[in-house]
Protein backbone atom coordinates (compact mmCIF):
# COMPACT_ATOMS: atom_id res chain seq x y z
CA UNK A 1 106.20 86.36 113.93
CA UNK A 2 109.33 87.05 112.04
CA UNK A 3 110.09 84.11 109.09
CA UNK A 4 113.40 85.37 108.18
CA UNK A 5 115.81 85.89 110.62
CA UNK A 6 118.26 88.71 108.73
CA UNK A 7 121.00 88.35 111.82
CA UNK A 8 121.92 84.70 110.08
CA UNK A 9 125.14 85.04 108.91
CA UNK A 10 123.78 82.95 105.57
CA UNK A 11 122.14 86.87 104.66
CA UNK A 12 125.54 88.78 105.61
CA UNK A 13 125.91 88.89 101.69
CA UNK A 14 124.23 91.13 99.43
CA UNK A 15 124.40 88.88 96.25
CA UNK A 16 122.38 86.37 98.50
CA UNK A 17 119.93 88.65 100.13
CA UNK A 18 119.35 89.90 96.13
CA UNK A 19 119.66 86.38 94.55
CA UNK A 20 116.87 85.20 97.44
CA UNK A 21 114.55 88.57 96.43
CA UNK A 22 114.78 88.17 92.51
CA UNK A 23 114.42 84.65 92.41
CA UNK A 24 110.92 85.05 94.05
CA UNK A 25 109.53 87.90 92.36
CA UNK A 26 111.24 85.86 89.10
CA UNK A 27 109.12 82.93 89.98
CA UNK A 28 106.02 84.93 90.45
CA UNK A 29 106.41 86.33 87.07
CA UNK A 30 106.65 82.68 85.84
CA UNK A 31 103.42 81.67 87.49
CA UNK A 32 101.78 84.57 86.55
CA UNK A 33 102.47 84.09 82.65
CA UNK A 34 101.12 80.59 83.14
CA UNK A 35 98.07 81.39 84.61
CA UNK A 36 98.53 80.66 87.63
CA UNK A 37 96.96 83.45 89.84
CA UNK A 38 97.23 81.12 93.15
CA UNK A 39 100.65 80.47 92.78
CA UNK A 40 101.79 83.99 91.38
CA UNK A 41 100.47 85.63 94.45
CA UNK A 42 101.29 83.57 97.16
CA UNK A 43 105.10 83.46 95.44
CA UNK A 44 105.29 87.18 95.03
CA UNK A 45 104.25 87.92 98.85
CA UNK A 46 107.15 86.01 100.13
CA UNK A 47 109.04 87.45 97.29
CA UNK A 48 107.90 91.28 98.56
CA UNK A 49 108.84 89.63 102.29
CA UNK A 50 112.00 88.60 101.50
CA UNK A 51 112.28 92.20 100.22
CA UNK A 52 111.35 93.87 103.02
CA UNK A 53 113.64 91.51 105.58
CA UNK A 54 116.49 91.39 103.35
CA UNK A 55 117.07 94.54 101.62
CA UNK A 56 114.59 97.48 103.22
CA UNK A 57 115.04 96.90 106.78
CA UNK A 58 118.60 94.91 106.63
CA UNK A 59 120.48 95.80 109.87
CA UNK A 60 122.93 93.40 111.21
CA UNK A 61 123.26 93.27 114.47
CA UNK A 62 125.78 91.02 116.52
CA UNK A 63 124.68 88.52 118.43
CA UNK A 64 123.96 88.93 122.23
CA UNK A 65 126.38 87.17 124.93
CA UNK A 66 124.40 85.28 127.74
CA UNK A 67 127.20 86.22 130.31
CA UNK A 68 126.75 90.02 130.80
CA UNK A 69 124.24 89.85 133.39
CA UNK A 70 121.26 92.47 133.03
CA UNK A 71 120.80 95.19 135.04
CA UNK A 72 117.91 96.14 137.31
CA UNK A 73 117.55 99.61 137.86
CA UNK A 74 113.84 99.11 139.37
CA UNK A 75 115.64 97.88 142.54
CA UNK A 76 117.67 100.83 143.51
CA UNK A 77 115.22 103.13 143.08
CA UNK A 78 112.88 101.31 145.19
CA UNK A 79 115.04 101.61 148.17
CA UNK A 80 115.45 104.72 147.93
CA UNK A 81 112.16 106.14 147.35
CA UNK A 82 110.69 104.04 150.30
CA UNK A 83 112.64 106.09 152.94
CA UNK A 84 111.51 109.29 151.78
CA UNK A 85 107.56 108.55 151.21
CA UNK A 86 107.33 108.08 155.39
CA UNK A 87 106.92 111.19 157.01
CA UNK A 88 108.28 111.96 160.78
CA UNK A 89 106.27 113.80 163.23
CA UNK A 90 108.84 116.32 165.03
């Protein structure tokens, strides 16, 4: 299940996809100082998410058209192969 989707053009900036990320781990550090373990932790994993999503494994990629048809190679070589697995008696 993926919670951030990084192909959103909102994350096409850096100072976002860093503003997102420090806020988090900035809030975490707040919660943490105020003894709140519960809230420190659960803020810090989407904080370390966001991380990972935004800045480690950030690749852009543009969005796929719905008009280029796919394209079935399974069906060629089906025909093809069926001829030749019969063998003729001479």
């Amino acid at each position: 299940m993926q919670l951030i989707d990084p192909n959103h053009p909102f994350y096409k900036s850096l100072w976002r996809r860093i503003l997102i990320v420090a806020v988090c781990l900035g809030w975490a550090v707040i919660e943490a100082s105020t003894r709140e373990p519960f809230w420190a932790v659960l803020v810090g994993a989407v904080g370390i998410y966001a991380a990972w999503m935004l800045l480690l494994n950030f690749d852009p990629k543009p969005p796929e058209s719905a008009s280029e048809p796919a394209v079935a190679d399974d069906e060629d070589d089906d025909g093809e192969n069926a001829g030749n697995s019969e063998k003729r008696d001479g």
